[in-house]
Structure formats: structure tokens, C-alpha cells
PDB file of N, CA and C in Angstrom:
ATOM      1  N   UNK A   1      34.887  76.298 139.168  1.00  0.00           N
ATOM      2  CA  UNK A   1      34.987  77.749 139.012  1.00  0.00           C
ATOM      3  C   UNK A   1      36.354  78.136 138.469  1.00  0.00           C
ATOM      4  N   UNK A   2      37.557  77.390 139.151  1.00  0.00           N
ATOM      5  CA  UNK A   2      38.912  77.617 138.112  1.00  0.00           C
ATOM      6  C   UNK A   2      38.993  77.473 137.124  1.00  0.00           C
ATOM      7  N   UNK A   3      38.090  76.551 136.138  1.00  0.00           N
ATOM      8  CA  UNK A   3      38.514  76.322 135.217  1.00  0.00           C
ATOM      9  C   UNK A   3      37.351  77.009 134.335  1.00  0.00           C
ATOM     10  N   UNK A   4      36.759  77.686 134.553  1.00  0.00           N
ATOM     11  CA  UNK A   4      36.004  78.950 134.066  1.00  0.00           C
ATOM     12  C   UNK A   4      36.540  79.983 133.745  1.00  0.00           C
ATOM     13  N   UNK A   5      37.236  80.327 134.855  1.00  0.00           N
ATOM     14  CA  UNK A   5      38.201  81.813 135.006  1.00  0.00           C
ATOM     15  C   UNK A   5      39.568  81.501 134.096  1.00  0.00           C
ATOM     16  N   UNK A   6      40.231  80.528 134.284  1.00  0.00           N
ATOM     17  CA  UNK A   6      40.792  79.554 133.456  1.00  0.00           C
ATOM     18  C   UNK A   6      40.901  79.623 131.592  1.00  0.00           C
ATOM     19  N   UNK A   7      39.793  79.199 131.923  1.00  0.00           N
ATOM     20  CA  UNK A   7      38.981  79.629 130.159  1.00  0.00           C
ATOM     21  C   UNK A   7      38.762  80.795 129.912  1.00  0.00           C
ATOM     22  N   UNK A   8      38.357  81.765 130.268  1.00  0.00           N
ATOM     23  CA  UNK A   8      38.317  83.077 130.159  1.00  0.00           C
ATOM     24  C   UNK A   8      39.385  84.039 129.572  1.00  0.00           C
ATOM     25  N   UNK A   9      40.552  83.485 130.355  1.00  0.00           N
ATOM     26  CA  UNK A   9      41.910  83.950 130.383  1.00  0.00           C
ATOM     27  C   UNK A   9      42.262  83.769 129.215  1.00  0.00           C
ATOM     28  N   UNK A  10      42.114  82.038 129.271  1.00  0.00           N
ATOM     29  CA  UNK A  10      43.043  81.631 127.247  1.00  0.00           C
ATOM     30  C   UNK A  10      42.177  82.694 126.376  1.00  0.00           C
ATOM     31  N   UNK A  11      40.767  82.349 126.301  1.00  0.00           N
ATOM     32  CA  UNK A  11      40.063  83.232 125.384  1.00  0.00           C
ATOM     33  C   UNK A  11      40.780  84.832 125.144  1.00  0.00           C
ATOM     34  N   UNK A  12      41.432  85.484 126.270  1.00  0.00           N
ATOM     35  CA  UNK A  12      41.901  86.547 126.387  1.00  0.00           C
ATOM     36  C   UNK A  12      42.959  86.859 126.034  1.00  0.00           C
ATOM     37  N   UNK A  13      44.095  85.823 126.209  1.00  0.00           N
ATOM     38  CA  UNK A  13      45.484  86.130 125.932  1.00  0.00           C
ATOM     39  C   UNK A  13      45.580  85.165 125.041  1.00  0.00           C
ATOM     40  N   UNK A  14      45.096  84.343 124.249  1.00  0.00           N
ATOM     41  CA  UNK A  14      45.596  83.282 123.036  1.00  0.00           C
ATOM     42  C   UNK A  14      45.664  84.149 121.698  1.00  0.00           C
ATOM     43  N   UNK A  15      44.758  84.987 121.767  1.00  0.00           N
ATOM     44  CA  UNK A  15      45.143  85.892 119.924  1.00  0.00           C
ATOM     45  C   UNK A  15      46.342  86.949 120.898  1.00  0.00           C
ATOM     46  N   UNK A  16      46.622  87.244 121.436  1.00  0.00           N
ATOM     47  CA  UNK A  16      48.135  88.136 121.769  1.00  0.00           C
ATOM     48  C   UNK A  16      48.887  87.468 121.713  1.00  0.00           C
ATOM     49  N   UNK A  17      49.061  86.170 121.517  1.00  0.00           N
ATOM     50  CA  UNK A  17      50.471  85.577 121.754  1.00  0.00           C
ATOM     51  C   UNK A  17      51.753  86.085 120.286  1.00  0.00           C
ATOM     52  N   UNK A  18      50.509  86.243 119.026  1.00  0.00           N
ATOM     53  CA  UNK A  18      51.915  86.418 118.209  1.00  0.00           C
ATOM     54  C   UNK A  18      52.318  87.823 118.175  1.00  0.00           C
ATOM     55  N   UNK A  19      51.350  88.591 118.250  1.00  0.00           N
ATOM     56  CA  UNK A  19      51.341  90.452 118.646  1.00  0.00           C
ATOM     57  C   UNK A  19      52.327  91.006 119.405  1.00  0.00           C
ATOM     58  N   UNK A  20      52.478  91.927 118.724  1.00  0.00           N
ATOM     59  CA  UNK A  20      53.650  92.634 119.289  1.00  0.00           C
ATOM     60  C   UNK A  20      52.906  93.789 119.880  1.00  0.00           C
ATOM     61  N   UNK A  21      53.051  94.748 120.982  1.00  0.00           N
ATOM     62  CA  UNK A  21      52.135  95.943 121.308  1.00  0.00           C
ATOM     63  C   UNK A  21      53.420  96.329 122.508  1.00  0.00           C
ATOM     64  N   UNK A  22      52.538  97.278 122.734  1.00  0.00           N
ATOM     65  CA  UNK A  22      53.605  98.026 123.568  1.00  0.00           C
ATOM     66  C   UNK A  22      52.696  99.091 123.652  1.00  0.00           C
ATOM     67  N   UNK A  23      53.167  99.441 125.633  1.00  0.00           N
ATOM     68  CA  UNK A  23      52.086 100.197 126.308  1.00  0.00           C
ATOM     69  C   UNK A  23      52.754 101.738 127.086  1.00  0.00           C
ATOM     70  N   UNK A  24      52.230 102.718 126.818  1.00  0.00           N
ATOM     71  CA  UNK A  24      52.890 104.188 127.256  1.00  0.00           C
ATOM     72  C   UNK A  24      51.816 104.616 128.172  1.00  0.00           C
ATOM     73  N   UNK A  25      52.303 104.724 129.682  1.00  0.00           N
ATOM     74  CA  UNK A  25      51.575 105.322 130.212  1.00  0.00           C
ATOM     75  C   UNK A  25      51.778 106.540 130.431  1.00  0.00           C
ATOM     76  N   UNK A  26      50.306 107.272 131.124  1.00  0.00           N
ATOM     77  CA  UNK A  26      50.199 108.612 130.811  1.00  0.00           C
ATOM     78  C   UNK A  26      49.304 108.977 132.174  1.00  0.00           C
ATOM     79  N   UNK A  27      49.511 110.841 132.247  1.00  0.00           N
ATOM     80  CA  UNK A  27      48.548 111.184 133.613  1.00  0.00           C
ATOM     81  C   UNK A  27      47.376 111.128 132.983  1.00  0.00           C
ATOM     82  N   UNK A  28      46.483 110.740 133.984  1.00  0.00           N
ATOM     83  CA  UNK A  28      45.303 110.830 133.702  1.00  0.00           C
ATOM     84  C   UNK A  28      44.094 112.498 133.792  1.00  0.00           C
ATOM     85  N   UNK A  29      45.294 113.261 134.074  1.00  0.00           N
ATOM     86  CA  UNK A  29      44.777 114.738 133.460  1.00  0.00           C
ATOM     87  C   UNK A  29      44.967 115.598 132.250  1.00  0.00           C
ATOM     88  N   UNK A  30      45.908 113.923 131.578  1.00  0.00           N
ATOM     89  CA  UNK A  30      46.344 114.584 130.033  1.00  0.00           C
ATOM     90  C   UNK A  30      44.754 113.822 129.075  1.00  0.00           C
ATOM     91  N   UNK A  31      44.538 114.878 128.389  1.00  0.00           N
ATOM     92  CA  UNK A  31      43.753 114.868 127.305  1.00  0.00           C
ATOM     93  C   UNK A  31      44.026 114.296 126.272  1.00  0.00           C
ATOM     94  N   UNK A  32      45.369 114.126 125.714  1.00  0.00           N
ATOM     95  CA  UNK A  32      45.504 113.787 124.642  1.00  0.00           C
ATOM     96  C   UNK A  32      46.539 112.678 124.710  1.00  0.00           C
ATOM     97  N   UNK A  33      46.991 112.036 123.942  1.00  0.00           N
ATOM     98  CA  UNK A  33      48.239 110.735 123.452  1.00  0.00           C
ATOM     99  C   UNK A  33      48.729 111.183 122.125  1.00  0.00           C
ATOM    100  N   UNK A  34      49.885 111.154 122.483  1.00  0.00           N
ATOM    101  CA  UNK A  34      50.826 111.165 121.490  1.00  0.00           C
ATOM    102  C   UNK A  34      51.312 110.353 120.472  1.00  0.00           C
ATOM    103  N   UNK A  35      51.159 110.007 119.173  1.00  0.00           N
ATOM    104  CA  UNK A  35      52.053 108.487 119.006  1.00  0.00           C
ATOM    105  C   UNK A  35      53.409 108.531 118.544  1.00  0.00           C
ATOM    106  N   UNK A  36      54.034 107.854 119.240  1.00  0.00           N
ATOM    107  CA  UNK A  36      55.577 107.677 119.019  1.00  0.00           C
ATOM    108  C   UNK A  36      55.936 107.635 117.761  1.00  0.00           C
ATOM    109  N   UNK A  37      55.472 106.576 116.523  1.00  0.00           N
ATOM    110  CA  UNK A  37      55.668 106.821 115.376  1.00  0.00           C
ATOM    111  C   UNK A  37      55.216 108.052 114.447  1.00  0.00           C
ATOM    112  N   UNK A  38      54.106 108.425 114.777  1.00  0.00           N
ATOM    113  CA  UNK A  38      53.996 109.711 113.296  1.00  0.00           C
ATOM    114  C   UNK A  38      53.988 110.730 114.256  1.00  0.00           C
ATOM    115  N   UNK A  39      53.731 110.953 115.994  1.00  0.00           N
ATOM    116  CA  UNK A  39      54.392 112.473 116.388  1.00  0.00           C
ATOM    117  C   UNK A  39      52.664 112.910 116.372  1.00  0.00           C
ATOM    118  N   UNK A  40      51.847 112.748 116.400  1.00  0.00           N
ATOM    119  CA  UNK A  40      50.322 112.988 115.686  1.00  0.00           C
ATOM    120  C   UNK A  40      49.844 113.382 117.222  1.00  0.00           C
ATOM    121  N   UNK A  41      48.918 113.999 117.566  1.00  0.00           N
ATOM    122  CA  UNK A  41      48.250 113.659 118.776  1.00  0.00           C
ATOM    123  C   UNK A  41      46.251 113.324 118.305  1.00  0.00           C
ATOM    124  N   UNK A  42      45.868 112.741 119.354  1.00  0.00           N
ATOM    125  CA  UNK A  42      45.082 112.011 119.128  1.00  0.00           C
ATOM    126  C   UNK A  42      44.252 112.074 120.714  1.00  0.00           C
ATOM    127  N   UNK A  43      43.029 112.382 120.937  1.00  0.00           N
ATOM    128  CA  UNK A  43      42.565 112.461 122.042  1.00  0.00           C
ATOM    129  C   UNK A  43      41.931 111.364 122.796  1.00  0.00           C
ATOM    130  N   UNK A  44      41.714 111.827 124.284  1.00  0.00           N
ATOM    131  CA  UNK A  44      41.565 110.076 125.149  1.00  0.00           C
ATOM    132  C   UNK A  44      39.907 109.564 124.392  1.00  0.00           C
ATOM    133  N   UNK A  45      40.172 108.272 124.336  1.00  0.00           N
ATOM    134  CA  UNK A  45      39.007 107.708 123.844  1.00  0.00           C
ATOM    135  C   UNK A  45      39.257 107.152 122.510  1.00  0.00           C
ATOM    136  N   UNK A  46      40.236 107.676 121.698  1.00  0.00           N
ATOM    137  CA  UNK A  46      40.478 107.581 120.255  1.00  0.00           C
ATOM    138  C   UNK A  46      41.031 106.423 119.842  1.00  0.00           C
ATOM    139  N   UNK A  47      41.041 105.818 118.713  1.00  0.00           N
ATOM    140  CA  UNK A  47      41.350 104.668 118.209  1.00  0.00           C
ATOM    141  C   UNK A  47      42.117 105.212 116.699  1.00  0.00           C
ATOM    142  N   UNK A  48      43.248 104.638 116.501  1.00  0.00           N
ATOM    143  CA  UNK A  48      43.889 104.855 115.005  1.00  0.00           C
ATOM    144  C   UNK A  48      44.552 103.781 114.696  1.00  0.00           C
ATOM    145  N   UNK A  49      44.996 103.661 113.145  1.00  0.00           N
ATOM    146  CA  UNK A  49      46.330 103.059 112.559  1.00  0.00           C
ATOM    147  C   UNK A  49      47.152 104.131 112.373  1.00  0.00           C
ATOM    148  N   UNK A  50      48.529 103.702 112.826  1.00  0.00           N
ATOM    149  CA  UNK A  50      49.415 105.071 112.180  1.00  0.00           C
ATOM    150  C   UNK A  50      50.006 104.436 110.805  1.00  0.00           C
ATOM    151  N   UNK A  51      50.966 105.195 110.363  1.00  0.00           N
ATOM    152  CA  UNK A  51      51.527 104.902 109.104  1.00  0.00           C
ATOM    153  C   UNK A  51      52.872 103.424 109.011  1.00  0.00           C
ATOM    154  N   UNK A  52      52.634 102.806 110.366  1.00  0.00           N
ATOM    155  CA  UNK A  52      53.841 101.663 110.289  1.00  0.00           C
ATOM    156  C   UNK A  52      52.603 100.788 110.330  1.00  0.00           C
ATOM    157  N   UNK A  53      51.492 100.346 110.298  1.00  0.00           N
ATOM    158  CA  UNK A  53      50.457  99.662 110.573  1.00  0.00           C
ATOM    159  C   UNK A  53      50.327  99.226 112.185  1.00  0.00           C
ATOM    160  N   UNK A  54      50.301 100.633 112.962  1.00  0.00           N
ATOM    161  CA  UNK A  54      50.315  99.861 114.308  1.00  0.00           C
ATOM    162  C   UNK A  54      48.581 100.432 114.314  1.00  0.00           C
ATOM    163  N   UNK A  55      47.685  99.586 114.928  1.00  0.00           N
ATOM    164  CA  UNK A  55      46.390 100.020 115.460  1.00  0.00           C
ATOM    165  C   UNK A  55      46.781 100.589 117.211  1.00  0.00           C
ATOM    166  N   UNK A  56      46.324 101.735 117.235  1.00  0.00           N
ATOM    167  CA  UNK A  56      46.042 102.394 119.027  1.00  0.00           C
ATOM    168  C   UNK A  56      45.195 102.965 119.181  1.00  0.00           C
ATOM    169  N   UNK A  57      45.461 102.957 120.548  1.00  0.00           N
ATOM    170  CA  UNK A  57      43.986 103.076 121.562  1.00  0.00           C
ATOM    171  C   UNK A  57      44.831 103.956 122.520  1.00  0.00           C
ATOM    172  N   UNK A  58      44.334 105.329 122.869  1.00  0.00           N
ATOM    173  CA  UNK A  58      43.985 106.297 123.641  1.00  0.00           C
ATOM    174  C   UNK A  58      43.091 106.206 125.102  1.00  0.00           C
ATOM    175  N   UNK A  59      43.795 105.495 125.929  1.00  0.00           N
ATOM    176  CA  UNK A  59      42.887 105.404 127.043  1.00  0.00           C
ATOM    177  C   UNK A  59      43.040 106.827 128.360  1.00  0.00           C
ATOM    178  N   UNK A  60      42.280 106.891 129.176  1.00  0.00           N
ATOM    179  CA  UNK A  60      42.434 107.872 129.884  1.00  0.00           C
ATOM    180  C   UNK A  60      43.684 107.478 131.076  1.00  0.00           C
ATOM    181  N   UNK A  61      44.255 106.384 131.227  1.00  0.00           N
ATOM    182  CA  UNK A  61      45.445 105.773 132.027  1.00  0.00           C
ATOM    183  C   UNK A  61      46.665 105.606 131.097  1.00  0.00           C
ATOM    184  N   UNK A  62      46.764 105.023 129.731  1.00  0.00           N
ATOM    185  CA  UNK A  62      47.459 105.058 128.562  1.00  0.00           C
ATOM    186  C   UNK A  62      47.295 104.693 127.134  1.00  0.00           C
ATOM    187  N   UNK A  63      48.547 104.839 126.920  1.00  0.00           N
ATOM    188  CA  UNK A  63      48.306 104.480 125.034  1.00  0.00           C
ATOM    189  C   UNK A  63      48.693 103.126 125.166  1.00  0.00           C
ATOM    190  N   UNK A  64      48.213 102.724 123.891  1.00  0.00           N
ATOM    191  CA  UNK A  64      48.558 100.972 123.669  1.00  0.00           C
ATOM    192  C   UNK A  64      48.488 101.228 122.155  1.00  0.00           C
ATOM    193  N   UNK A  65      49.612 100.608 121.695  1.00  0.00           N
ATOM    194  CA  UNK A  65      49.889  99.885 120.370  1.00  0.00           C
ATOM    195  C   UNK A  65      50.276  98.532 119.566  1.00  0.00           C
ATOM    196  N   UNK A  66      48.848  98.089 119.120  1.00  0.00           N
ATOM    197  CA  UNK A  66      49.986  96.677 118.543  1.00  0.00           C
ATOM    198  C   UNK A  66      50.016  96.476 117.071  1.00  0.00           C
ATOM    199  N   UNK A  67      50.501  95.626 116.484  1.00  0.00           N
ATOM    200  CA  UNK A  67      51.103  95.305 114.773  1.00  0.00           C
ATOM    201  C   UNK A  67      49.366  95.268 114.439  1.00  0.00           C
ATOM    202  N   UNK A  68      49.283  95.549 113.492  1.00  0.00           N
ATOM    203  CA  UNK A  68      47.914  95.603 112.465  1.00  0.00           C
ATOM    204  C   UNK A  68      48.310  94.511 111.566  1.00  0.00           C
ATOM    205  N   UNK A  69      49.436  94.089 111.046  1.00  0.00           N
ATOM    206  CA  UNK A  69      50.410  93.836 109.902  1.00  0.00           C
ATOM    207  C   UNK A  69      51.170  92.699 110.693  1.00  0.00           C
ATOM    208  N   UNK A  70      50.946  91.261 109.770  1.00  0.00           N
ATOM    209  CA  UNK A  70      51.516  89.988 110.581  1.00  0.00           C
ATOM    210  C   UNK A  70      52.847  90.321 109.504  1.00  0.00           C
ATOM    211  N   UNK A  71      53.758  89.579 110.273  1.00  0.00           N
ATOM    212  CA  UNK A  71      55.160  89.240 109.768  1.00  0.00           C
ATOM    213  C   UNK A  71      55.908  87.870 109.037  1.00  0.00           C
ATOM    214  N   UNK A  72      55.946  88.234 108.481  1.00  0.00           N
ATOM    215  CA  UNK A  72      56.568  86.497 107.895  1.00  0.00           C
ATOM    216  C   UNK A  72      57.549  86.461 108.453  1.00  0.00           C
ATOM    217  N   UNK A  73      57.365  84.859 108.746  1.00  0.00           N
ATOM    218  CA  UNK A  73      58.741  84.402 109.470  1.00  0.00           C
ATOM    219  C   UNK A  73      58.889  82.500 108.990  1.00  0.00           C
ATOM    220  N   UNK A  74      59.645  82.162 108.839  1.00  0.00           N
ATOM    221  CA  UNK A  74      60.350  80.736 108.494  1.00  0.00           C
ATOM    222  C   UNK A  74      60.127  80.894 106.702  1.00  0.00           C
ATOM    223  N   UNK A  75      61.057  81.695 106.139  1.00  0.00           N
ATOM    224  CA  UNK A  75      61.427  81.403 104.482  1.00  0.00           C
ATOM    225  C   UNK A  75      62.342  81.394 104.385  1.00  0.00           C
ATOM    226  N   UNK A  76      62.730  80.952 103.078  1.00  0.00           N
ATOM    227  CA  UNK A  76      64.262  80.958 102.839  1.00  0.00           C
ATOM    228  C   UNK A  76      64.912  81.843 102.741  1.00  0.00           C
ATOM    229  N   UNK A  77      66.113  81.219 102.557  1.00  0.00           N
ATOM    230  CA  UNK A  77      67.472  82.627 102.689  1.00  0.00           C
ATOM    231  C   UNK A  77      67.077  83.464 100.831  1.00  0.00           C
ATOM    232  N   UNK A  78      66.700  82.610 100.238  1.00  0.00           N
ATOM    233  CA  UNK A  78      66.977  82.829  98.443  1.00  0.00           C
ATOM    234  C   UNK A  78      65.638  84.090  98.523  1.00  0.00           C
ATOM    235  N   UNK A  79      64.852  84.071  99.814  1.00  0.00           N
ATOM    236  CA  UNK A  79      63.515  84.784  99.465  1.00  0.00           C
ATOM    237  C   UNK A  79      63.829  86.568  99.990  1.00  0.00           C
ATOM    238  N   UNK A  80      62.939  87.318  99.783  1.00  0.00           N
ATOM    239  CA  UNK A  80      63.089  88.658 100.912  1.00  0.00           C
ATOM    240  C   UNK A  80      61.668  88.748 100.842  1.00  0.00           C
ATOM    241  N   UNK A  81      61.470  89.765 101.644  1.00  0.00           N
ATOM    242  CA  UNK A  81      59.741  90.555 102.315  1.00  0.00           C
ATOM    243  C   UNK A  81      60.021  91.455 101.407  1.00  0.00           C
ATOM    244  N   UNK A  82      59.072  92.625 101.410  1.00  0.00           N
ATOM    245  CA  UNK A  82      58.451  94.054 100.767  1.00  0.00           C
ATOM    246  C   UNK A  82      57.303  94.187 101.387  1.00  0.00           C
ATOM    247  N   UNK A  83      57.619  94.978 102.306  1.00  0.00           N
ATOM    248  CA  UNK A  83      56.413  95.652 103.186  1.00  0.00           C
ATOM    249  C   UNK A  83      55.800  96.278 102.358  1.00  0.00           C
ATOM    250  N   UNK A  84      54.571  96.508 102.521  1.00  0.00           N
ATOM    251  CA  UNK A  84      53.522  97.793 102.110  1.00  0.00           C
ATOM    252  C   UNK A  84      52.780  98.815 103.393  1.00  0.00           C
ATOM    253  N   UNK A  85      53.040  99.481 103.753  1.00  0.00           N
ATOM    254  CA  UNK A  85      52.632 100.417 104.775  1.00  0.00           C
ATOM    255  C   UNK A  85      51.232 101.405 104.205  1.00  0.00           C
ATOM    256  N   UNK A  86      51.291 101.225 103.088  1.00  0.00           N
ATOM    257  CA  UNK A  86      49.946 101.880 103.032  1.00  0.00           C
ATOM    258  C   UNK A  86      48.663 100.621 102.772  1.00  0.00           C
ATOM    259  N   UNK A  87      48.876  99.713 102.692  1.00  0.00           N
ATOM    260  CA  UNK A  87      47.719  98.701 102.502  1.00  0.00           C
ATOM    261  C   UNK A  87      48.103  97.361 103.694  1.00  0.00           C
ATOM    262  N   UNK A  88      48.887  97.819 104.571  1.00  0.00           N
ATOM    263  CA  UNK A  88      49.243  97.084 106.084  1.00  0.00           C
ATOM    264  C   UNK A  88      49.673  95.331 105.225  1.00  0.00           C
ATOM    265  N   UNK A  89      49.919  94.908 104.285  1.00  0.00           N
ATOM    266  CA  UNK A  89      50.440  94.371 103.554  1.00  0.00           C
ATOM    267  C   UNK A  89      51.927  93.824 103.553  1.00  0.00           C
ATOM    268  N   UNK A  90      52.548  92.684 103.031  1.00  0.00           N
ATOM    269  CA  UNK A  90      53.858  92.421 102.565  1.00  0.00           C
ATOM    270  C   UNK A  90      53.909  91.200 101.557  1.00  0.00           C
ATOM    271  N   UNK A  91      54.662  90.801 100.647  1.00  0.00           N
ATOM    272  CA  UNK A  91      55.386  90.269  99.841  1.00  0.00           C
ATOM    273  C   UNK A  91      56.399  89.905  99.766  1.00  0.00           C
ATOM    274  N   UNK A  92      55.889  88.043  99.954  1.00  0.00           N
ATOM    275  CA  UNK A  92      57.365  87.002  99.727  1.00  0.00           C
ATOM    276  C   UNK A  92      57.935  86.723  98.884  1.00  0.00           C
ATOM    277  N   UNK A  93      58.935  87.009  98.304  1.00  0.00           N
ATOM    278  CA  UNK A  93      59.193  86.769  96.723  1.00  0.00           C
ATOM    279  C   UNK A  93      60.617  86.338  96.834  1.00  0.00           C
ATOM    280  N   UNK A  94      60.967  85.103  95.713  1.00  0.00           N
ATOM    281  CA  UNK A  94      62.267  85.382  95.692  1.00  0.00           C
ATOM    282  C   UNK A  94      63.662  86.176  94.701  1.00  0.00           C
ATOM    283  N   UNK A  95      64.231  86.324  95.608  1.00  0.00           N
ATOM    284  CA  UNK A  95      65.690  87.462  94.783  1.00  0.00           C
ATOM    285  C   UNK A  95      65.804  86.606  93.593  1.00  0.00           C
ATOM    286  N   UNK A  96      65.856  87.772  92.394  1.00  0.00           N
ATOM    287  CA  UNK A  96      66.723  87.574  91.347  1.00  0.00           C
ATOM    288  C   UNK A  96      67.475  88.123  91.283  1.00  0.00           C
ATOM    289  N   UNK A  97      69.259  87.359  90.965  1.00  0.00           N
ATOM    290  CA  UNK A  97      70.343  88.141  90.520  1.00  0.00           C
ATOM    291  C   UNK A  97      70.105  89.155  89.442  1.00  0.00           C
ATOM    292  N   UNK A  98      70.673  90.399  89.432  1.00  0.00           N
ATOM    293  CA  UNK A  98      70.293  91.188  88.099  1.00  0.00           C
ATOM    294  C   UNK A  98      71.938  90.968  87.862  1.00  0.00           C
ATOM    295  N   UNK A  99      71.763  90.998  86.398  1.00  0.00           N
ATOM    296  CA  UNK A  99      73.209  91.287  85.311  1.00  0.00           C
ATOM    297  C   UNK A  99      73.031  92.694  84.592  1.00  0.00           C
ATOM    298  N   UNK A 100      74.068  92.612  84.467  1.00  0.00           N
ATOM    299  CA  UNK A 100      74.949  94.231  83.666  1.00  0.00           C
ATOM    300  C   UNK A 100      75.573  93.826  82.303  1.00  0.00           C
ATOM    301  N   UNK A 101      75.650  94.973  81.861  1.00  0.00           N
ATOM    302  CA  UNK A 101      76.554  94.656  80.328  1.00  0.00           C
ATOM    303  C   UNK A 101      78.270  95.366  81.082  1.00  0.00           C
ATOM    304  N   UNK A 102      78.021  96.328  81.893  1.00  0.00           N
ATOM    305  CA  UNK A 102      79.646  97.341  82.269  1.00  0.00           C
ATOM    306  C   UNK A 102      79.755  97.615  82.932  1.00  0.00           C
ATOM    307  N   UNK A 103      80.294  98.447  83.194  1.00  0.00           N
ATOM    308  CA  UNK A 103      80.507  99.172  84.691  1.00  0.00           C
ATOM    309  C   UNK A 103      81.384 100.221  84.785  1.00  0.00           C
ATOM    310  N   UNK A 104      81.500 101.281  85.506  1.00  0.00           N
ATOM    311  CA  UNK A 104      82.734 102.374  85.262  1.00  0.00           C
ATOM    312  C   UNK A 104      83.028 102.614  86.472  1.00  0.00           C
ATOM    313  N   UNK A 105      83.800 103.320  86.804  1.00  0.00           N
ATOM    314  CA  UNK A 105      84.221 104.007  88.248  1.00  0.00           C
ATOM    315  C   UNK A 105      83.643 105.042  88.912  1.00  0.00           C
ATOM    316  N   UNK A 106      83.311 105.418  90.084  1.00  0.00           N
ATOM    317  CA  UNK A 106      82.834 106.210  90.782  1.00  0.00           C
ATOM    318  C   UNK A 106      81.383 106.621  89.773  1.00  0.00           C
ATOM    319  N   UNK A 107      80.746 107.758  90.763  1.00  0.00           N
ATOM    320  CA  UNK A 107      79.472 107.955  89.896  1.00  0.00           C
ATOM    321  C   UNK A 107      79.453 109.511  89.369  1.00  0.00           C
TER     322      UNK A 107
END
């Protein structure tokens, strides 16, 4: 039987391990949730993405938010990201030096 309940658990918490979320609780005579990033309200029961790609959930105890949008992580120093927030998206690419022909003082 432990190792049922056991199994259950991994099944439960093994896709959260790389997720980031974060949980706001709330009275349970409030109607609505707020979200921290766009300021929006959103009523109990409701499900959204806001505009940083977080997916939430509106429960009647609290809000919960986690990343919609995985993160790159282990590239090189020569590389950078470019998020996309409207298509929950990013881009590994690497830096090119840009050159100039001049230059002047102040702008």
C-alpha cells in the first residue's frame, strides 16, 4: 500500500520539479483574485495566462501561478535569450559584435 501512495505522489510532484509557481492566499468570502502581474481581476473558479506567461487558477482558498514558458539554462557566455511574451516563447542565439564607422560626443 506504501508504495502505491508512493507512486501516486511521484506521478504528482515529478512535472513540478522544474516549475516555478507561487501561491497567494485569499478569504474565502472574496469573489474575485487579483493577479500580481497585470493588476486584472479575475473571478473564483477562473483560469488565465497573464502577459509574463504565467498560467492561474482562481480557487475559492487561493490564487496559484506557475511559468507557462520554460527557461533556458546551461549556454554559453557568447549566447543571450529573447523572450517572447506574446507567443510564451524564447530565443537562443548568439551575440554579434556590431561595428561603427564614428562616433561623436554626447547625443
Amino acid at each position: 500500500m506504501r508504495s502505491v501512495v508512493l507512486g501516486l505522489f511521484l506521478c504528482a510532484v515529478l512535472p513540478m520539479i522544474n516549475a516555478a509557481c507561487f501561491t497567494v492566499g485569499r478569504k474565502t468570502t472574496d469573489k474575485f483574485c487579483q493577479d500580481t502581474t497585470d493588476k486584472t481581476w479575475h473571478p473564483t473558479g477562473s483560469v488565465w495566462r497573464n502577459s509574463k506567461c504565467l498560467d492561474c487558477n482562481c480557487s475559492s482558498e487561493s490564487m496559484s501561478c506557475c511559468d507557462a514558458m520554460q527557461m533556458p539554462i546551461n549556454y554559453p557566455d557568447k549566447c543571450q535569450v529573447e523572450y517572447d511574451y506574446t507567443t510564451c516563447t524564447f530565443e537562443v542565439f548568439e551575440k554579434v559584435p556590431c561595428s561603427y564607422t564614428g562616433s561623436v560626443l554626447g547625443k
